[in-house]
PDB file of N, CA and C in Angstrom:
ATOM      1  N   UNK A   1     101.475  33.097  35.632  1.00  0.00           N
ATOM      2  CA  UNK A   1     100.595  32.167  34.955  1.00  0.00           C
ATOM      3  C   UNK A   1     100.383  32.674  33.532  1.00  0.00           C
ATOM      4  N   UNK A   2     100.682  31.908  32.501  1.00  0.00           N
ATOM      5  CA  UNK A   2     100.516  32.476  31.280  1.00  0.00           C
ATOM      6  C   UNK A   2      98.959  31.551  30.754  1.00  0.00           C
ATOM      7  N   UNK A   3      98.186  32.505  29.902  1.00  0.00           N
ATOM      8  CA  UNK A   3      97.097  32.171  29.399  1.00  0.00           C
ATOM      9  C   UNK A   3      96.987  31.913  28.167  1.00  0.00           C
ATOM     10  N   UNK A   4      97.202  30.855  27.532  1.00  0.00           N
ATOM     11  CA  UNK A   4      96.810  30.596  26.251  1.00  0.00           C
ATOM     12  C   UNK A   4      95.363  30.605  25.498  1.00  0.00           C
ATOM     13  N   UNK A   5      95.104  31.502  24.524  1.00  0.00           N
ATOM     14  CA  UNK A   5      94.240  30.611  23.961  1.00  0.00           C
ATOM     15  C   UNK A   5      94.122  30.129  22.317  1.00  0.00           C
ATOM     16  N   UNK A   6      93.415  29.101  21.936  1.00  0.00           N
ATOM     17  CA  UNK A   6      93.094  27.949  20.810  1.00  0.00           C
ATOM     18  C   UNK A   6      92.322  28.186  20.607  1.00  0.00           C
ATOM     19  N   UNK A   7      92.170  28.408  18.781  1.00  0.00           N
ATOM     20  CA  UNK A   7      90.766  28.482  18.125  1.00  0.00           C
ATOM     21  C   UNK A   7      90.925  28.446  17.002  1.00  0.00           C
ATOM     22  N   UNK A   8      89.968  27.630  16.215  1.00  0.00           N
ATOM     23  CA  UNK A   8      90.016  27.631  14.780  1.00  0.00           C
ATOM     24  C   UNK A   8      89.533  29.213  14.079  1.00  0.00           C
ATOM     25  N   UNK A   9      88.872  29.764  14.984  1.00  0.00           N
ATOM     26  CA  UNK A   9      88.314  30.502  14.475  1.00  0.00           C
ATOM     27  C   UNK A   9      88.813  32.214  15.010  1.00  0.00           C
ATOM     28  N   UNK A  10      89.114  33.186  14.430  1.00  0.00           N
ATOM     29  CA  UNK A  10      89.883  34.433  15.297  1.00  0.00           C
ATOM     30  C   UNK A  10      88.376  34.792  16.711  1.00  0.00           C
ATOM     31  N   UNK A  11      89.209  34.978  17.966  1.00  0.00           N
ATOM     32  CA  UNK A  11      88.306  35.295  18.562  1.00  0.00           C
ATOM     33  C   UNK A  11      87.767  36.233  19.013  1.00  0.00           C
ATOM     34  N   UNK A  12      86.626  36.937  19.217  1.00  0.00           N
ATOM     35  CA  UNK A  12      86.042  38.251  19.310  1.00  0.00           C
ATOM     36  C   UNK A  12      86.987  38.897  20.416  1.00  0.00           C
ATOM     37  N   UNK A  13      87.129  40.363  20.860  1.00  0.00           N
ATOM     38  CA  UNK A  13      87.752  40.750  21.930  1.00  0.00           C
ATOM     39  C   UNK A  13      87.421  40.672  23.060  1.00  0.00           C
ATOM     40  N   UNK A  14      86.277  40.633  22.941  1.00  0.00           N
ATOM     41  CA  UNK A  14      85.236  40.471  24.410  1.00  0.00           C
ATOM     42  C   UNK A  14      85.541  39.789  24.719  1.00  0.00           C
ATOM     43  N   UNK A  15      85.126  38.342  24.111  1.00  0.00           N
ATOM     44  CA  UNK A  15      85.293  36.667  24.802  1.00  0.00           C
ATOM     45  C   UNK A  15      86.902  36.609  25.292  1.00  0.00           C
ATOM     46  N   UNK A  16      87.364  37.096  24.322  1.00  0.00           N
ATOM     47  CA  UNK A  16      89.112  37.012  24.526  1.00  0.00           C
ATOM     48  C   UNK A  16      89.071  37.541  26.640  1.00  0.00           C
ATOM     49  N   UNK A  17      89.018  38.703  26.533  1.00  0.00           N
ATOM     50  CA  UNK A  17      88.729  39.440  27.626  1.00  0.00           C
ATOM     51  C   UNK A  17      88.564  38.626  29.034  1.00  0.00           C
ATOM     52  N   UNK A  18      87.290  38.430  28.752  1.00  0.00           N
ATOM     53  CA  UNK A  18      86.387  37.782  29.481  1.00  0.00           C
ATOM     54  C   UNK A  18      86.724  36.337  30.019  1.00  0.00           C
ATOM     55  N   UNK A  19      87.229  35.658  28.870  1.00  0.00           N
ATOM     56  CA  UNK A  19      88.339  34.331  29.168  1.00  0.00           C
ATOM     57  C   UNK A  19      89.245  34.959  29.871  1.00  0.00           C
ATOM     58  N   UNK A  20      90.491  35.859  30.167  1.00  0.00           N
ATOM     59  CA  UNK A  20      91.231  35.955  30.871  1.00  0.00           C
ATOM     60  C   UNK A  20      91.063  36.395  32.315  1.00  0.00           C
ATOM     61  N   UNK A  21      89.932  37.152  32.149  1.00  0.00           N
ATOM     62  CA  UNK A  21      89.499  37.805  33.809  1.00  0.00           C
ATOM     63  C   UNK A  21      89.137  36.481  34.656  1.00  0.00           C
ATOM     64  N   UNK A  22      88.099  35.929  33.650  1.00  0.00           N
ATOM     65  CA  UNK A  22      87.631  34.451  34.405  1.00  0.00           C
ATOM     66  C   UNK A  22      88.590  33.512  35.086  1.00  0.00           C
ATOM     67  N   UNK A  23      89.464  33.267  33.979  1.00  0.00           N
ATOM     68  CA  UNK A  23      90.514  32.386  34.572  1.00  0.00           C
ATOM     69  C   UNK A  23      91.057  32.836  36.209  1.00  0.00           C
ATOM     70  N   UNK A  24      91.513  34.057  35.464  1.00  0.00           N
ATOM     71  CA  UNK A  24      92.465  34.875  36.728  1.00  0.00           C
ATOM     72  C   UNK A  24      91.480  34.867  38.327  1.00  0.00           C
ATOM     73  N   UNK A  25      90.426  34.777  37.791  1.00  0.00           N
ATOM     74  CA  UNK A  25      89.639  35.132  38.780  1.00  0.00           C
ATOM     75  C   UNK A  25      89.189  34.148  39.702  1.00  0.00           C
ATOM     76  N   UNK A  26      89.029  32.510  39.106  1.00  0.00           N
ATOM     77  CA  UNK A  26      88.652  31.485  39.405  1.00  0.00           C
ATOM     78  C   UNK A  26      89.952  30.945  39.809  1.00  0.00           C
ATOM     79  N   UNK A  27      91.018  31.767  39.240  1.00  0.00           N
ATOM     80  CA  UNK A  27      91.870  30.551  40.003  1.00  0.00           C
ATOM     81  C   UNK A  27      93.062  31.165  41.229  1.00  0.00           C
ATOM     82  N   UNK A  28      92.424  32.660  42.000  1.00  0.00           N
ATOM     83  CA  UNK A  28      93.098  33.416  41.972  1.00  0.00           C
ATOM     84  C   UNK A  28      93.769  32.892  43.747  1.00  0.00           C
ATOM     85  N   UNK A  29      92.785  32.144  44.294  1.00  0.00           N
ATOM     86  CA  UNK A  29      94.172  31.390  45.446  1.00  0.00           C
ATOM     87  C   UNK A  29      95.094  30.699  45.154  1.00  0.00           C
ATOM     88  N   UNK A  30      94.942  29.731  43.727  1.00  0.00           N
ATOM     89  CA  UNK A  30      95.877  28.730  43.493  1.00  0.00           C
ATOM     90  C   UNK A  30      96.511  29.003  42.634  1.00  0.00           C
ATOM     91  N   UNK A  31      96.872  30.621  41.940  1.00  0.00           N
ATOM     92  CA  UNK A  31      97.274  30.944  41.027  1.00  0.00           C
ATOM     93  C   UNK A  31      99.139  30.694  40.944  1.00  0.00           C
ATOM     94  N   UNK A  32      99.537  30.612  41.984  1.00  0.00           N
ATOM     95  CA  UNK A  32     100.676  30.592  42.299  1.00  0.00           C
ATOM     96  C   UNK A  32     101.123  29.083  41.729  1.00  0.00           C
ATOM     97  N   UNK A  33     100.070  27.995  41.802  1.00  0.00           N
ATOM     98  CA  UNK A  33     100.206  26.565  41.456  1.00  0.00           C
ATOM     99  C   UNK A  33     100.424  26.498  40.158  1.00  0.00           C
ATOM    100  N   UNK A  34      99.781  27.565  39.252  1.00  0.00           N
ATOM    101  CA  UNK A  34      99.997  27.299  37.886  1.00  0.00           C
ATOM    102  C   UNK A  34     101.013  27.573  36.834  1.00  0.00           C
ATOM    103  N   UNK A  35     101.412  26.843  36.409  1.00  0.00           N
ATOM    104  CA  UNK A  35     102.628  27.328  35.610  1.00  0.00           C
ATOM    105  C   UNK A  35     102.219  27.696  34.052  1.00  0.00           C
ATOM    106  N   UNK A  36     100.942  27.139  33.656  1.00  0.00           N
ATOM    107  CA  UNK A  36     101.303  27.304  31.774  1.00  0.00           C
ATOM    108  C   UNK A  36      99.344  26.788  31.980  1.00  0.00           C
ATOM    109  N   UNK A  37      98.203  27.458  31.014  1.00  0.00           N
ATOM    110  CA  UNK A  37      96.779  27.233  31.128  1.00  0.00           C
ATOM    111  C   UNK A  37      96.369  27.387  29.818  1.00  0.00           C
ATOM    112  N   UNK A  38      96.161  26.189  28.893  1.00  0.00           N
ATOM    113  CA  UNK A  38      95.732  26.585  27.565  1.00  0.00           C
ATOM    114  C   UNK A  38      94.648  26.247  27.526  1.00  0.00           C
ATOM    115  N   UNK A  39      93.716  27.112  26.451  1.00  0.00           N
ATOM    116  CA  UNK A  39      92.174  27.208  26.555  1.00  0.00           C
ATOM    117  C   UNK A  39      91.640  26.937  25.045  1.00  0.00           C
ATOM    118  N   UNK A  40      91.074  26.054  24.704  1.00  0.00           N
ATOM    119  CA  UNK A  40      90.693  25.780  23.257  1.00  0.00           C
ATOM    120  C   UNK A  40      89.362  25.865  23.267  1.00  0.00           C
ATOM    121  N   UNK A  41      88.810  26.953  22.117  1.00  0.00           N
ATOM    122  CA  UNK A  41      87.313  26.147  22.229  1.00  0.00           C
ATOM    123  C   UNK A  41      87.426  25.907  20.714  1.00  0.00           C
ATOM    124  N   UNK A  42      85.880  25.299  20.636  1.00  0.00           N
ATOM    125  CA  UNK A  42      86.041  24.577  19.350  1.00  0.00           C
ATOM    126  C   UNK A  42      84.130  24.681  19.202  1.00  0.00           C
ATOM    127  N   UNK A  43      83.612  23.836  18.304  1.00  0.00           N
ATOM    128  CA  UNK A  43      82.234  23.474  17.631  1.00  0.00           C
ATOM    129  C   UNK A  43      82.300  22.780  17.271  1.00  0.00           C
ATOM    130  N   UNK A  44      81.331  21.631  17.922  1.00  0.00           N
ATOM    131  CA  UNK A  44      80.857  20.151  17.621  1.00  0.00           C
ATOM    132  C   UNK A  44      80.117  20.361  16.517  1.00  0.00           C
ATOM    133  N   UNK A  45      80.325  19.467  15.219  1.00  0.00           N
ATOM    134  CA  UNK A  45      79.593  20.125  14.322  1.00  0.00           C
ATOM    135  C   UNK A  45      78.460  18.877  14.353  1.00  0.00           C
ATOM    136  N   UNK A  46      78.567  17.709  14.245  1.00  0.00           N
ATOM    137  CA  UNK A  46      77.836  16.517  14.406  1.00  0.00           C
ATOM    138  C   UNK A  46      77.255  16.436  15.563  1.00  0.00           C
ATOM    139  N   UNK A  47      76.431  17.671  16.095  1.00  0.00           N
ATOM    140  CA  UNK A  47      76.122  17.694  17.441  1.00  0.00           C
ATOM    141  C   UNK A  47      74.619  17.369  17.007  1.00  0.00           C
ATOM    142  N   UNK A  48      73.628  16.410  17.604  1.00  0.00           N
ATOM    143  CA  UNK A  48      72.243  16.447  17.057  1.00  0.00           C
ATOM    144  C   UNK A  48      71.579  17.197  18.551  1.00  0.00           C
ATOM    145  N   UNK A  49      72.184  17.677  18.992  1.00  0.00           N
ATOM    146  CA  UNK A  49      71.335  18.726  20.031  1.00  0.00           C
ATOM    147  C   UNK A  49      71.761  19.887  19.990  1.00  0.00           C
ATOM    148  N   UNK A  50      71.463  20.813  21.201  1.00  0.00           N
ATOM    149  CA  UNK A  50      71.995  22.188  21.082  1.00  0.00           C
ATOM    150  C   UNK A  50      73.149  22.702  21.685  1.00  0.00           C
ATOM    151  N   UNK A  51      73.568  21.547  22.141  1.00  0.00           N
ATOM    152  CA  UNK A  51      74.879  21.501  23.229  1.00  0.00           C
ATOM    153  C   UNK A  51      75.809  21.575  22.059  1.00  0.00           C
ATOM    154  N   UNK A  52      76.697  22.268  21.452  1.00  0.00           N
ATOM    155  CA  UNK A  52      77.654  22.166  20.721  1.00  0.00           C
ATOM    156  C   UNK A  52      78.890  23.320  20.428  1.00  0.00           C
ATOM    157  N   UNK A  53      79.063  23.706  21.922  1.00  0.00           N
ATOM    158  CA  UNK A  53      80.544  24.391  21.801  1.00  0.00           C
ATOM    159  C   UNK A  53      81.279  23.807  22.985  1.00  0.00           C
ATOM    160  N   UNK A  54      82.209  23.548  22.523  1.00  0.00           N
ATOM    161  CA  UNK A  54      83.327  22.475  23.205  1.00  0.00           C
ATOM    162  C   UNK A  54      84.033  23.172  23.520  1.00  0.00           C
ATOM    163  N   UNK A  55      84.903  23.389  25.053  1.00  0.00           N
ATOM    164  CA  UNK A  55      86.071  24.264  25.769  1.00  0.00           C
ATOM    165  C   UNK A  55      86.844  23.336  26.082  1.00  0.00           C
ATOM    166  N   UNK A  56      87.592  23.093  26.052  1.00  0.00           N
ATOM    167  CA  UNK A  56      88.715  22.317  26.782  1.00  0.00           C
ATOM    168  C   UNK A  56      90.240  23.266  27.359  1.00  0.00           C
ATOM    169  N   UNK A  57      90.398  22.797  28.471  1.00  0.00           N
ATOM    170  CA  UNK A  57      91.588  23.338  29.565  1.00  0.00           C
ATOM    171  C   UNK A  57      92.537  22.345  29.641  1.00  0.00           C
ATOM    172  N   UNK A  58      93.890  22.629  29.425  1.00  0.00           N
ATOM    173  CA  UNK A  58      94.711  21.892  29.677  1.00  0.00           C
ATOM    174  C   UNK A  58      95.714  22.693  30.421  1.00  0.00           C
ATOM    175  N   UNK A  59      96.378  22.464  32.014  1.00  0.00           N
ATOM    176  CA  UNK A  59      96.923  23.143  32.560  1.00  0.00           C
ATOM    177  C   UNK A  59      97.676  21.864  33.251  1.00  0.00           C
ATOM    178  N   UNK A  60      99.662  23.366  33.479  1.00  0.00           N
ATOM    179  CA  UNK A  60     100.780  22.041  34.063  1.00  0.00           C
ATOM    180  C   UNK A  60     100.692  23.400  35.430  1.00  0.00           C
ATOM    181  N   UNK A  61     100.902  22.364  36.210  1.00  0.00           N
ATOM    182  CA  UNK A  61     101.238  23.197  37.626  1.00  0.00           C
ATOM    183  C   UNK A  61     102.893  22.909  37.734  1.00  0.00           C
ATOM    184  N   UNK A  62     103.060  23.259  38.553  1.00  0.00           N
ATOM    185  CA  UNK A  62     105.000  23.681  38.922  1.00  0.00           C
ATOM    186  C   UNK A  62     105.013  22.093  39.467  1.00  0.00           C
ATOM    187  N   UNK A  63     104.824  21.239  39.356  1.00  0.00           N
ATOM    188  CA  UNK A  63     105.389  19.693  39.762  1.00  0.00           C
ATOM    189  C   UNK A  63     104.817  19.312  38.574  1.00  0.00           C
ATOM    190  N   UNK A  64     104.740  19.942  37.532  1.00  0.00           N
ATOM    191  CA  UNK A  64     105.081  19.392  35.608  1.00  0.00           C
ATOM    192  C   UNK A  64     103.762  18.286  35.604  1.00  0.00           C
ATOM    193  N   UNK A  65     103.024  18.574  36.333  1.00  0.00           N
ATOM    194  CA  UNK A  65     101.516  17.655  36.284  1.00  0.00           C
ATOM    195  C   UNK A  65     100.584  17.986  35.536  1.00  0.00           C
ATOM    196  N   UNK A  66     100.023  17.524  34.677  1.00  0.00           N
ATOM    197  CA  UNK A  66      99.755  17.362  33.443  1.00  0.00           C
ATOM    198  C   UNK A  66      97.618  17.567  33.992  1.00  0.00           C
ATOM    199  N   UNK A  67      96.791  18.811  33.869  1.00  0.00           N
ATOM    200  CA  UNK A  67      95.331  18.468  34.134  1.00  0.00           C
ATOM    201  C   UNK A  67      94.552  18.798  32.814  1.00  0.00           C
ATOM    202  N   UNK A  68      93.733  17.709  32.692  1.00  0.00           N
ATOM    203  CA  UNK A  68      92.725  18.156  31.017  1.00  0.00           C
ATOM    204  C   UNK A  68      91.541  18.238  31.453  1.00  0.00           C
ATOM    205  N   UNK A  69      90.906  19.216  30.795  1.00  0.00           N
ATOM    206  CA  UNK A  69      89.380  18.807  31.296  1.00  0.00           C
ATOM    207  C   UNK A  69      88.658  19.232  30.400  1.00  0.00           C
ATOM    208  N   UNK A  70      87.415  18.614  29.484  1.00  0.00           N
ATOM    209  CA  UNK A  70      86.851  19.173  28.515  1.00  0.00           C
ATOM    210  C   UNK A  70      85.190  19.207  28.759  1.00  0.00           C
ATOM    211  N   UNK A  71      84.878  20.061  28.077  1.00  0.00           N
ATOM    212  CA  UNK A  71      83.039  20.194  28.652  1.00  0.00           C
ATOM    213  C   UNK A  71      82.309  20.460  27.599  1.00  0.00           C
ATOM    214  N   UNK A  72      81.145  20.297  26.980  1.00  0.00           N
ATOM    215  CA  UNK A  72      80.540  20.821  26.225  1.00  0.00           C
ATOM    216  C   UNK A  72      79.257  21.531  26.573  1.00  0.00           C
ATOM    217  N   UNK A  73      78.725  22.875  25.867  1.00  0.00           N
ATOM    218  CA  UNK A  73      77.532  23.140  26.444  1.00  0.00           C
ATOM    219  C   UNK A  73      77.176  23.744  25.567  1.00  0.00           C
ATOM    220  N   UNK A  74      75.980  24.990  25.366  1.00  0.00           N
ATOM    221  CA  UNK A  74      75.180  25.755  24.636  1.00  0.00           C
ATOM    222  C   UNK A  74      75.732  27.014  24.160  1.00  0.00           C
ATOM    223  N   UNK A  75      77.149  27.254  25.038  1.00  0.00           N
ATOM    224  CA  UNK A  75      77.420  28.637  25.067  1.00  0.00           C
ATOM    225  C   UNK A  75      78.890  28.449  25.277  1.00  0.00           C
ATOM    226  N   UNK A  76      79.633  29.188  24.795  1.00  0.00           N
ATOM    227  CA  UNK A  76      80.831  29.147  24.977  1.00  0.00           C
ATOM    228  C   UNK A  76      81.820  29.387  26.254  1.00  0.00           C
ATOM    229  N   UNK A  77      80.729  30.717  26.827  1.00  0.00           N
ATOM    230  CA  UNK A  77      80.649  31.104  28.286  1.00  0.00           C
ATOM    231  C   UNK A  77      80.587  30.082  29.396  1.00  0.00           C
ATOM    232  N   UNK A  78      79.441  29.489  29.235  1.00  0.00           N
ATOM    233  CA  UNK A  78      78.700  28.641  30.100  1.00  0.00           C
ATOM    234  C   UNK A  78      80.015  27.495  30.385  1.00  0.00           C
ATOM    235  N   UNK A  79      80.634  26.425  28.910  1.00  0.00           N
ATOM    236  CA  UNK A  79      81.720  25.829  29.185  1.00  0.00           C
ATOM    237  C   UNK A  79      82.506  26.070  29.553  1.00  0.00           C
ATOM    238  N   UNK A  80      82.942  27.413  29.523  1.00  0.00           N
ATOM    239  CA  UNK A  80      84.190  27.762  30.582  1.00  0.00           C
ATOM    240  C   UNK A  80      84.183  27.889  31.937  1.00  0.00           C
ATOM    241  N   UNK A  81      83.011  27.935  32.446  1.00  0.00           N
ATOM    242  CA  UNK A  81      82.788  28.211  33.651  1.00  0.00           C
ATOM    243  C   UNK A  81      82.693  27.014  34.284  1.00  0.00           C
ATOM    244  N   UNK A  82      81.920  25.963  33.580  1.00  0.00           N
ATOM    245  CA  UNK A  82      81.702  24.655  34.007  1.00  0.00           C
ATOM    246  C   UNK A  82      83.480  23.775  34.390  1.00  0.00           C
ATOM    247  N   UNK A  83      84.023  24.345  32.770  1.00  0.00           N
ATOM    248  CA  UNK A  83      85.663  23.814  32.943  1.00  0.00           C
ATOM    249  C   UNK A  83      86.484  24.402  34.089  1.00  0.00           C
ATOM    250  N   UNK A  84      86.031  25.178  34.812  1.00  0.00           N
ATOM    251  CA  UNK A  84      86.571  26.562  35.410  1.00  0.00           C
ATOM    252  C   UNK A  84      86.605  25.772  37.168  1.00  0.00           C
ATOM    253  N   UNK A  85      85.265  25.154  37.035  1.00  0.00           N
ATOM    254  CA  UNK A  85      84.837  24.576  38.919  1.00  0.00           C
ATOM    255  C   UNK A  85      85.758  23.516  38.783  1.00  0.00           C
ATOM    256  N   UNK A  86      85.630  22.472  37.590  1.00  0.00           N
ATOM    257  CA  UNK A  86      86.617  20.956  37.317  1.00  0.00           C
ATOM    258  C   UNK A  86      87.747  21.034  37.779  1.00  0.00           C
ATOM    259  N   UNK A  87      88.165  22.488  36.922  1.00  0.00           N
ATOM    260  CA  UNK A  87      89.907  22.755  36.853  1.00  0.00           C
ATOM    261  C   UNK A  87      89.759  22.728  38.506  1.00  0.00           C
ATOM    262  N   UNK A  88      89.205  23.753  38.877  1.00  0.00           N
ATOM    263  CA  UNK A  88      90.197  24.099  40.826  1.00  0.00           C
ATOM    264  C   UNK A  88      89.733  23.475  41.520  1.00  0.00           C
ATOM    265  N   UNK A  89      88.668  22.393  41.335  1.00  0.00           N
ATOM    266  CA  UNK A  89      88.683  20.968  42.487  1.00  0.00           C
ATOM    267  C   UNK A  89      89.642  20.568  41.774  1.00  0.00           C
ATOM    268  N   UNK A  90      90.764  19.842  41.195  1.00  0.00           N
ATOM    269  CA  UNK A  90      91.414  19.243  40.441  1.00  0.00           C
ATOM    270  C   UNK A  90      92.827  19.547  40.729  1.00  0.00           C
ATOM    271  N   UNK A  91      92.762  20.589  40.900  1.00  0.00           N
ATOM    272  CA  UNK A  91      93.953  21.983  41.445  1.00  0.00           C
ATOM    273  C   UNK A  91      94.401  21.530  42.816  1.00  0.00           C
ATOM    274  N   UNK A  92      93.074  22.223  43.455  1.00  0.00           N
ATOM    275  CA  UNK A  92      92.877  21.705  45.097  1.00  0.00           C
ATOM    276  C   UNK A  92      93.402  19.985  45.573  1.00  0.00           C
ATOM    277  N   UNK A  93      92.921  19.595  44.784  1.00  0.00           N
ATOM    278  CA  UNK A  93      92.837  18.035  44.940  1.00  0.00           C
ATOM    279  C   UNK A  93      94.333  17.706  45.003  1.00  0.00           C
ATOM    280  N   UNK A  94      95.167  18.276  43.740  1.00  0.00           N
ATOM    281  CA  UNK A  94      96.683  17.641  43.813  1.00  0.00           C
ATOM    282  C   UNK A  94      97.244  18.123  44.850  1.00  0.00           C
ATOM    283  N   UNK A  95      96.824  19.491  45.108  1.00  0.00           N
ATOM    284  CA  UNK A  95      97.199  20.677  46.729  1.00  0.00           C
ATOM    285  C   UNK A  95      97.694  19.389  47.421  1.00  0.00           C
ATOM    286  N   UNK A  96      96.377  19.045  47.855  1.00  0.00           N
ATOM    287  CA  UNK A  96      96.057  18.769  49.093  1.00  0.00           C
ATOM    288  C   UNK A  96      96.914  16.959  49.230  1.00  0.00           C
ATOM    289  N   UNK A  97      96.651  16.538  48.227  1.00  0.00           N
ATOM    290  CA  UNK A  97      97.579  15.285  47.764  1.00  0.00           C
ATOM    291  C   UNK A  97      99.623  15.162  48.106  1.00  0.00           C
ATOM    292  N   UNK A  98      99.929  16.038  47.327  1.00  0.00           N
ATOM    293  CA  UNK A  98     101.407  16.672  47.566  1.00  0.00           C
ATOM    294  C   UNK A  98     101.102  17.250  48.702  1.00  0.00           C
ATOM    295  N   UNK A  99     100.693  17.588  49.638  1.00  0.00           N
ATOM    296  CA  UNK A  99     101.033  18.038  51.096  1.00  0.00           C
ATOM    297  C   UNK A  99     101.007  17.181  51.571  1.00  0.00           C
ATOM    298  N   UNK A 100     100.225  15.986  51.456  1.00  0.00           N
ATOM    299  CA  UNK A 100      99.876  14.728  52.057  1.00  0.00           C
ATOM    300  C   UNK A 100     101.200  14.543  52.480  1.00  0.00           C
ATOM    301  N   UNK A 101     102.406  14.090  51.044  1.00  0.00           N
ATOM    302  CA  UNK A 101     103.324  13.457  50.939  1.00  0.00           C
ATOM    303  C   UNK A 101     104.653  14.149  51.159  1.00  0.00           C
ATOM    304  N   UNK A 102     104.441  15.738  51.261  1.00  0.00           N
ATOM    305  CA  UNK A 102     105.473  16.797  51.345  1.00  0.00           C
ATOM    306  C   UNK A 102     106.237  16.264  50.426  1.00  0.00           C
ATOM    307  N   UNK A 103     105.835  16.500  49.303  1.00  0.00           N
ATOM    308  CA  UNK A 103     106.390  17.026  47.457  1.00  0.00           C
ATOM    309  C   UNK A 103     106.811  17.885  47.421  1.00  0.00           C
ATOM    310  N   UNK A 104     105.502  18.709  47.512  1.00  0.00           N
ATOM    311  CA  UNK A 104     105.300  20.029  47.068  1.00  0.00           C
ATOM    312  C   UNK A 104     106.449  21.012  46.804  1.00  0.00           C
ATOM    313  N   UNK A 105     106.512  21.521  48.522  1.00  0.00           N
ATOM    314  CA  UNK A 105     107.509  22.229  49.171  1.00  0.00           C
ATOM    315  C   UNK A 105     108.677  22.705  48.296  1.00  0.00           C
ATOM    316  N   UNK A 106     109.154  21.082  48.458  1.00  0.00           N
ATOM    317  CA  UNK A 106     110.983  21.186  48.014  1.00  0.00           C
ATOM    318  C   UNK A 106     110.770  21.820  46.271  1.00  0.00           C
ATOM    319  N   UNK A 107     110.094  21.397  45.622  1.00  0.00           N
ATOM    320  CA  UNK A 107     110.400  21.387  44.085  1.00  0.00           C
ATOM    321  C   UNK A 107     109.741  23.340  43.556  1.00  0.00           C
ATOM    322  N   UNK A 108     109.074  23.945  44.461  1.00  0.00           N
ATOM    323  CA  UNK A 108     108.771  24.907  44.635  1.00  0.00           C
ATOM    324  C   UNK A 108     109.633  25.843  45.316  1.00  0.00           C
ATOM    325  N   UNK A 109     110.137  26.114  45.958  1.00  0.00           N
ATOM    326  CA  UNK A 109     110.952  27.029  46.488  1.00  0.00           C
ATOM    327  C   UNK A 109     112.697  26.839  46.200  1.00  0.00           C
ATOM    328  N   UNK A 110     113.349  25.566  45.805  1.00  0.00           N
ATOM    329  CA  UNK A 110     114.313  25.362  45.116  1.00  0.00           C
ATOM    330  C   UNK A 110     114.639  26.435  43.709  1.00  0.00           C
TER     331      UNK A 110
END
């Protein structure tokens, strides 16, 4: 699973860090599903509340399926974590979908 991340801005080492353990960590039954996980955050600047750091996840699993999910919150942390539950119901969900139909299988172990 390779981890990308996006930012206008260079990112501290910590967060850097901390984004990768998370990922790895949240997604570490279905890790095998993932092929490619890019991580952008960003700052709403026209935000009139306090909610204004934006994460967005865009991840392809090995059947080239395309998942986005974007969140905004107070903390940069906080959105990743929120993007983090989205992503692996989302994950789970196609799982369980392609087994339905026995997809999966063939295009994976080929």
């Amino acid at each position: 699973m390779n981890v990308i991340l996006e930012t206008r801005d260079e990112l501290e080492s910590e967060l850097k860090v901390f984004t990768e353990n998370r990922v790895k960590f949240s997604l570490k039954r279905l890790f095998w599903m993932v092929r490619k996980i890019k991580i952008r955050y960003s700052a709403v600047s026209s935000s009139k509340t306090a909610c204004n750091q934006n994460c967005m996840i865009s991840l392809e699993t090995f059947d080239h399926r395309q998942i986005e999910v974007s969140m905004t919150a107070r903390d940069k942390r906080v959105a990743l974590e929120i993007c983090l539950k989205k992503i692996y119901k989302l994950v789970q969900k196609a799982l369980h979908k392609t087994q339905k139909y026995g997809r999966f299988s063939r295009r994976v172990y080929v």
